[in-house]
N, C-alpha and C. Protein backbone atom coordinates (compact mmCIF):
# COMPACT_ATOMS: atom_id res chain seq x y z
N UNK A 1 0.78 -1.21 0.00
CA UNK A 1 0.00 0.00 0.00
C UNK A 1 0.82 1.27 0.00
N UNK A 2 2.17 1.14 0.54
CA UNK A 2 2.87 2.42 0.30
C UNK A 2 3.20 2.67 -1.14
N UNK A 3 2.94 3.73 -1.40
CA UNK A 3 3.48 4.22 -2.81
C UNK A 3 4.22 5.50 -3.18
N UNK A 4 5.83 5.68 -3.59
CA UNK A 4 6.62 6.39 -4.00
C UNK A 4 6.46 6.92 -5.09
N UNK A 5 6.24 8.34 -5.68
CA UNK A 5 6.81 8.55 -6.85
C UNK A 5 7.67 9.26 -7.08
N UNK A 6 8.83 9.45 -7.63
CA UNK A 6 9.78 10.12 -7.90
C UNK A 6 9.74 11.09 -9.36
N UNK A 7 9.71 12.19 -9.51
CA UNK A 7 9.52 13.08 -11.22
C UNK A 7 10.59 13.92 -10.41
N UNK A 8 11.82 13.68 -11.45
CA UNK A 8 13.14 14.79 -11.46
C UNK A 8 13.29 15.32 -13.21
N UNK A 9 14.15 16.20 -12.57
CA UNK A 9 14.51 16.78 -14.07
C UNK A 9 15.75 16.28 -14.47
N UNK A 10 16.34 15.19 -13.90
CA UNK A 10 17.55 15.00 -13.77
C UNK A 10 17.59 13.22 -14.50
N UNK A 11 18.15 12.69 -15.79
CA UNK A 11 18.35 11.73 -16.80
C UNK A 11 18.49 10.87 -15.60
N UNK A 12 17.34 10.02 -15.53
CA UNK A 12 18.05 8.42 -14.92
C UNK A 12 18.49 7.13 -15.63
N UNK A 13 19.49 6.85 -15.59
CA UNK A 13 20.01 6.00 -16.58
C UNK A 13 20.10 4.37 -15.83
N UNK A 14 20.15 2.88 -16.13
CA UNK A 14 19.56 1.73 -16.26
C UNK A 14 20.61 1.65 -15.09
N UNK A 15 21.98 2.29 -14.68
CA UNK A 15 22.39 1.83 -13.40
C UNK A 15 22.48 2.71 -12.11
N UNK A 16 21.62 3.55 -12.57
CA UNK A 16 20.83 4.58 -11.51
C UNK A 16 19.72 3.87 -10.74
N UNK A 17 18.76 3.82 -11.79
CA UNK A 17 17.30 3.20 -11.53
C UNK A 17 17.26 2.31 -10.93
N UNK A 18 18.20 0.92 -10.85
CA UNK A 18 17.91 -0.14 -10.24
C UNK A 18 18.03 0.27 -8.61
N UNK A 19 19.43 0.97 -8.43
CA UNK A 19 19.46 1.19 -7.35
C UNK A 19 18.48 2.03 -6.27
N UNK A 20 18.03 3.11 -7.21
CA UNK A 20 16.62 4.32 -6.83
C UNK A 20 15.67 3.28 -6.62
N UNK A 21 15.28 2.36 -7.46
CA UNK A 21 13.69 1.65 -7.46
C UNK A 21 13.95 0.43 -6.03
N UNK A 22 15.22 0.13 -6.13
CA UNK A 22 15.64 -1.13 -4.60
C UNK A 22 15.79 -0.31 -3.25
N UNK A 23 16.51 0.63 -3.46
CA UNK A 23 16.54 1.51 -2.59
C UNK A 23 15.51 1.55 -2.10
N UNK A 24 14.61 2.81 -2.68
CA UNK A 24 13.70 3.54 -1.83
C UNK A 24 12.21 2.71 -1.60
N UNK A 25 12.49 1.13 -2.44
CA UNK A 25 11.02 0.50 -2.10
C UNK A 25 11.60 -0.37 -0.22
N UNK A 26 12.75 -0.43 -0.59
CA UNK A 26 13.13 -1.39 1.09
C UNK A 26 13.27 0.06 2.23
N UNK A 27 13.63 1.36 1.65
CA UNK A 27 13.27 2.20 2.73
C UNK A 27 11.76 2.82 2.78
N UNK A 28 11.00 2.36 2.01
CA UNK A 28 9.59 2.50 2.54
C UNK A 28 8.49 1.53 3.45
N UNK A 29 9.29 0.64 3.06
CA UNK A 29 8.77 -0.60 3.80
C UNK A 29 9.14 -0.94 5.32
N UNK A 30 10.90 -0.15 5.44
CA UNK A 30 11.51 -0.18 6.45
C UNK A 30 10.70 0.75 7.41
N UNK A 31 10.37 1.96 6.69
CA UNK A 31 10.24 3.31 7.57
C UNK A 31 8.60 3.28 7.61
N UNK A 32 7.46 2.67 7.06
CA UNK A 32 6.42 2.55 7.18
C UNK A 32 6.15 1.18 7.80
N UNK A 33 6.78 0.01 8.08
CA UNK A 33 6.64 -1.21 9.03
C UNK A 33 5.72 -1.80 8.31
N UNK A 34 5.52 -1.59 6.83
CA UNK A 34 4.89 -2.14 6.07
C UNK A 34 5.43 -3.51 5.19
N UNK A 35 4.79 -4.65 4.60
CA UNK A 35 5.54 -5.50 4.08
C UNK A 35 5.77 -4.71 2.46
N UNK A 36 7.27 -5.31 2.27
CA UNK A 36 7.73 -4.64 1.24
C UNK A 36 7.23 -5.18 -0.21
N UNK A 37 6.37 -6.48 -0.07
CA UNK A 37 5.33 -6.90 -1.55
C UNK A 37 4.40 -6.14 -1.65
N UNK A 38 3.99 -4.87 -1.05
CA UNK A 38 3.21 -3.96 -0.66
C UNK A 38 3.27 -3.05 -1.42
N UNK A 39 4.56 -2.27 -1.53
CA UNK A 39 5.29 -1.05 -1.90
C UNK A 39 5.46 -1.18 -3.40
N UNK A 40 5.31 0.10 -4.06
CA UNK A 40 5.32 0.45 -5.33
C UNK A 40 6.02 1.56 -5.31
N UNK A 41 6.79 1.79 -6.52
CA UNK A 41 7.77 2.55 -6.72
C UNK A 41 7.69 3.06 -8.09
N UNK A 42 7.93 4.27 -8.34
CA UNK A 42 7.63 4.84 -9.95
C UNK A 42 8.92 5.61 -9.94
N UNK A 43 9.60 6.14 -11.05
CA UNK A 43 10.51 6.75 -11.55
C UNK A 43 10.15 7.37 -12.55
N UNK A 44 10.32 8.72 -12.93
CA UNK A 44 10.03 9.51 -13.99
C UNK A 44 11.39 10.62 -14.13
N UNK A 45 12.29 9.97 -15.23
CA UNK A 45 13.55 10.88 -14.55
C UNK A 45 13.59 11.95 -16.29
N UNK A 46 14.45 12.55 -16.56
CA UNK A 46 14.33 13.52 -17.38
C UNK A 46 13.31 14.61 -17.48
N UNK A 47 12.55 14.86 -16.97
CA UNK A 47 11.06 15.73 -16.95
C UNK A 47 11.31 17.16 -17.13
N UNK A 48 10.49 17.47 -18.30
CA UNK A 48 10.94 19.34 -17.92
C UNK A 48 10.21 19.55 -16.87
N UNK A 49 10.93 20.25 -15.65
CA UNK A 49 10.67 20.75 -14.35
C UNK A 49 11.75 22.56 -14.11
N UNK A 50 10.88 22.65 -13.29
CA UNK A 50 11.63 23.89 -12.83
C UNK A 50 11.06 24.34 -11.37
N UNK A 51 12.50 24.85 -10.78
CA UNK A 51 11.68 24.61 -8.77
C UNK A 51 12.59 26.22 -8.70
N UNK A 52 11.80 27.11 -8.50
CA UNK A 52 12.43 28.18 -7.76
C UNK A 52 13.22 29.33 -8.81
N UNK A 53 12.24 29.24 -10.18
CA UNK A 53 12.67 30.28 -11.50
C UNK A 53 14.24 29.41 -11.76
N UNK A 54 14.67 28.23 -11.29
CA UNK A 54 16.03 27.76 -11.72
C UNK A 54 15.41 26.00 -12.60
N UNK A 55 16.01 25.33 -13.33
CA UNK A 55 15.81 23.93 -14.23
C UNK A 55 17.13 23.33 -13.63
N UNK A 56 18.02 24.21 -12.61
CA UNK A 56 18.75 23.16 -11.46
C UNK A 56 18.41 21.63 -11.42
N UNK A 57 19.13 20.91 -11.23
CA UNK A 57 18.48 19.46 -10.77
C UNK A 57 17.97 19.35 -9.66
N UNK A 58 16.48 18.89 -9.53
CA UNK A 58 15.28 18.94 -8.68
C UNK A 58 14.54 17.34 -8.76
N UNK A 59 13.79 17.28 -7.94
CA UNK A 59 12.97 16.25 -7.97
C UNK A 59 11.83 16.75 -6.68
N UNK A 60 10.39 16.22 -7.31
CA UNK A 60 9.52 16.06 -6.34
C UNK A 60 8.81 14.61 -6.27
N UNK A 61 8.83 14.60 -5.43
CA UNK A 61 8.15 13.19 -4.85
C UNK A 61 6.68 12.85 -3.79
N UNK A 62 5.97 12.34 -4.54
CA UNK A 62 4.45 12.01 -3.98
C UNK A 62 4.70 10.71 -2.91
N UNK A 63 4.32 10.74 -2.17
CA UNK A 63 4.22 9.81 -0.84
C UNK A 63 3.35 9.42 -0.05
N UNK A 64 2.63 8.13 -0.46
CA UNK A 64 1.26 7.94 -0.32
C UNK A 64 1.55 6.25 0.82
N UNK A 65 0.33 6.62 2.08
CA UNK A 65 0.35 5.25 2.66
C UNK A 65 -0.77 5.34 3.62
N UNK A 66 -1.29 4.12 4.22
CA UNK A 66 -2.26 3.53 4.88
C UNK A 66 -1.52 4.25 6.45
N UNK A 67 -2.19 5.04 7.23
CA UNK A 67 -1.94 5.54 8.67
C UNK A 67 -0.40 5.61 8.53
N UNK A 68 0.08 6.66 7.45
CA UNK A 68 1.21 7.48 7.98
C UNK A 68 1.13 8.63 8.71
N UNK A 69 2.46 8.51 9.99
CA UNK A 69 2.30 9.46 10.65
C UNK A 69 3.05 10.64 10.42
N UNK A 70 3.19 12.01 11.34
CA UNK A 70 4.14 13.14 10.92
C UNK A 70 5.21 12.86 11.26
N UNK A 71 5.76 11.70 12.44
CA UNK A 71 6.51 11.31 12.58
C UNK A 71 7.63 10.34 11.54
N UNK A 72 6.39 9.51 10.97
CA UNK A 72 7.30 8.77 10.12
C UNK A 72 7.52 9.65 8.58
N UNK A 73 6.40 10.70 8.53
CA UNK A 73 6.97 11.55 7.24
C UNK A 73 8.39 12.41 7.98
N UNK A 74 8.32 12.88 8.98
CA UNK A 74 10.09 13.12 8.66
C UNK A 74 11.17 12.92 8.90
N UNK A 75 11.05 11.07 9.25
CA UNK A 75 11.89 10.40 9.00
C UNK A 75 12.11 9.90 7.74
N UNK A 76 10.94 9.43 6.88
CA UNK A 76 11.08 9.55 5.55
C UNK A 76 11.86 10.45 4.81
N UNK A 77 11.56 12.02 5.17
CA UNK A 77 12.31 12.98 4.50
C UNK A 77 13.86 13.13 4.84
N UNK A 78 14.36 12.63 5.60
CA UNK A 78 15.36 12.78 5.96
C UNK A 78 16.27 11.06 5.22
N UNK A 79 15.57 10.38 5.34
CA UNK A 79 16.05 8.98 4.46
C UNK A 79 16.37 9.26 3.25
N UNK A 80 15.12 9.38 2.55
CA UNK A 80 14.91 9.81 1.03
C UNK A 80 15.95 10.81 0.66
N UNK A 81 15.91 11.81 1.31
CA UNK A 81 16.71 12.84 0.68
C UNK A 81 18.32 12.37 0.60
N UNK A 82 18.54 11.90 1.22
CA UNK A 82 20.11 10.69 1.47
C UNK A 82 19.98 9.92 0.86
N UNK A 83 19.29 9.26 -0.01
CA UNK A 83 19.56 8.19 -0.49
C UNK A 83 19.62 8.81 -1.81
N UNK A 84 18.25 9.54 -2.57
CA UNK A 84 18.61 10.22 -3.74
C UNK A 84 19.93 11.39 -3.85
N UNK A 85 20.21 11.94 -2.83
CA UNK A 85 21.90 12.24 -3.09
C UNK A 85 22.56 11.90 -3.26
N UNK A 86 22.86 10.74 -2.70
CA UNK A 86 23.79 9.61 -2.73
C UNK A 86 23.82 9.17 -4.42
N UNK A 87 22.67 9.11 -4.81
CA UNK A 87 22.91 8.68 -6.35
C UNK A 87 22.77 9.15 -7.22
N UNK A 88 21.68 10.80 -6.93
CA UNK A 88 21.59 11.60 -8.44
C UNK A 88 22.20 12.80 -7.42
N UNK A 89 22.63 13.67 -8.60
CA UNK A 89 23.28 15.08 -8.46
C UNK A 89 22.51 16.21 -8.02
N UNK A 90 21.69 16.14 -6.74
CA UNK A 90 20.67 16.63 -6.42
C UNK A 90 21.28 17.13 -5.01
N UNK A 91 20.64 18.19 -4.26
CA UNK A 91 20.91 18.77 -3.08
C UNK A 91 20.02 18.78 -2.23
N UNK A 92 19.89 18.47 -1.19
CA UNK A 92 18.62 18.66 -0.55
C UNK A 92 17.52 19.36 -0.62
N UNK A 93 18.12 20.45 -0.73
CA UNK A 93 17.07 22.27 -0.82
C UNK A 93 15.92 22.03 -2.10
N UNK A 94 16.82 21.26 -3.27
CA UNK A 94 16.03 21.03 -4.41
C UNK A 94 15.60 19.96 -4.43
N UNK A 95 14.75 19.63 -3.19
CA UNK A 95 13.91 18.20 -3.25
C UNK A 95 12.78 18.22 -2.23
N UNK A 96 11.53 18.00 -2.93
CA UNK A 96 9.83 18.76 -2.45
C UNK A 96 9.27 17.37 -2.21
N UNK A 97 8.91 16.68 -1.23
CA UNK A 97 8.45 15.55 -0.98
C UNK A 97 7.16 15.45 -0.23
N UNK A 98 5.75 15.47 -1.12
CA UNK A 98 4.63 15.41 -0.18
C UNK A 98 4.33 14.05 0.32
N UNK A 99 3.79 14.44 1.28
CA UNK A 99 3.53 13.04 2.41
C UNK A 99 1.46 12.93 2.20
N UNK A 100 1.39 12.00 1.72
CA UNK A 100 -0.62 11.51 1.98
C UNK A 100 -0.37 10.51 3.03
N UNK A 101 -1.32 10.78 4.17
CA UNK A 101 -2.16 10.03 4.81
C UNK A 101 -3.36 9.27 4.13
N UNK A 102 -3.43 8.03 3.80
CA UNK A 102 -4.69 7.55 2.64
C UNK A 102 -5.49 6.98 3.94
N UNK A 103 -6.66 7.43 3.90
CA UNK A 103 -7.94 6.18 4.78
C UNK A 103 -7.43 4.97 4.02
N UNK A 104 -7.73 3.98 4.49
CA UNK A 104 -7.73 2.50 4.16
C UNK A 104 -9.15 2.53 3.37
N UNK A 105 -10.05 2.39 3.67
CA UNK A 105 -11.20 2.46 2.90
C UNK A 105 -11.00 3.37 1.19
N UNK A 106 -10.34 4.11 1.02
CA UNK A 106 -10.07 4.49 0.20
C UNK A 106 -8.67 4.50 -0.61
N UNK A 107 -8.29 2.77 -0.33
CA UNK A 107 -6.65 2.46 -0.57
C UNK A 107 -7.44 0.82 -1.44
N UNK A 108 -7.60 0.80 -2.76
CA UNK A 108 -7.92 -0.88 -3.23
C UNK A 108 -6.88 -1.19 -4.03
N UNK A 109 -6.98 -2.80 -3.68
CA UNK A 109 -6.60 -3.32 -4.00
C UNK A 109 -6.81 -4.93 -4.32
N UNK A 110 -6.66 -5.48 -5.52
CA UNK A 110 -7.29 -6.83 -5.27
C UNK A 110 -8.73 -7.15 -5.42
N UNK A 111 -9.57 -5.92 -6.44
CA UNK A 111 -10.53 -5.60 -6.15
C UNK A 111 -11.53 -5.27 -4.93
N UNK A 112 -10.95 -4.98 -3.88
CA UNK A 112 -11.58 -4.14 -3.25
C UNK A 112 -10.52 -2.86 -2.61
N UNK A 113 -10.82 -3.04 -0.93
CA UNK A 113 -9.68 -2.19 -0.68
C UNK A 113 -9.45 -2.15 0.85
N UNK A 114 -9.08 -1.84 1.67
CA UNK A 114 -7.72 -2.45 3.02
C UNK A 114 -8.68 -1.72 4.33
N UNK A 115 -9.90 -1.47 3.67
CA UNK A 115 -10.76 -0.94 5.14
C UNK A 115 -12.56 -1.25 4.51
């Protein structure tokens, strides 16, 4: 039920991605106590974007899960942002990460859905 998306302006190339998509699906699973056959992960890398009148390398990221707390969003933000440094040419400052709280009732899957 947790779900990542990642949209940068910044080229992800086939030995980027593996690591971004392994990465950040075992630190969502880690940091939400969720099972990680759960977690979905999207990548959208090259995107025309622009954060702050600059086309700097940026990324924003959607962050969606079943009873996340404010707590675990900023531990999330503080993970995430370390891990995508670590592999794309990105700085903290230029990285916008919203956090959803989803009702369960309004999370399906499997044809129905988790409330």
């Amino acid at each position: 039920m947790p779900f990542l998306k990642l949209s940068t302006n910044v080229a992800i190339d086939q030995s980027q991605s593996e690591p971004l998509l392994s990465g950040l699906s075992q630190l969502l699973a880690k940091e939400t106590g969720k099972p990680e056959r759960y977690v979905m992960v999207e990548l959208a890398g090259g995107k025309a974007m622009m954060f702050g009148g600059s086309n700097q390398p940026l990324a924003y990221l959607e962050c969606k899960s079943i009873g996340l707390s404010a707590t675990q969003a900023k531990s999330l933000s503080a993970s995430i942002s370390k891990l995508l440094t670590g592999i794309l040419p990105l700085t903290p400052e230029r990285i916008y990460i919203e956090f959803s709280n989803c009702p369960a009732e309004f999370w399906g899957w499997n044809g129905s859905t988790f409330g």
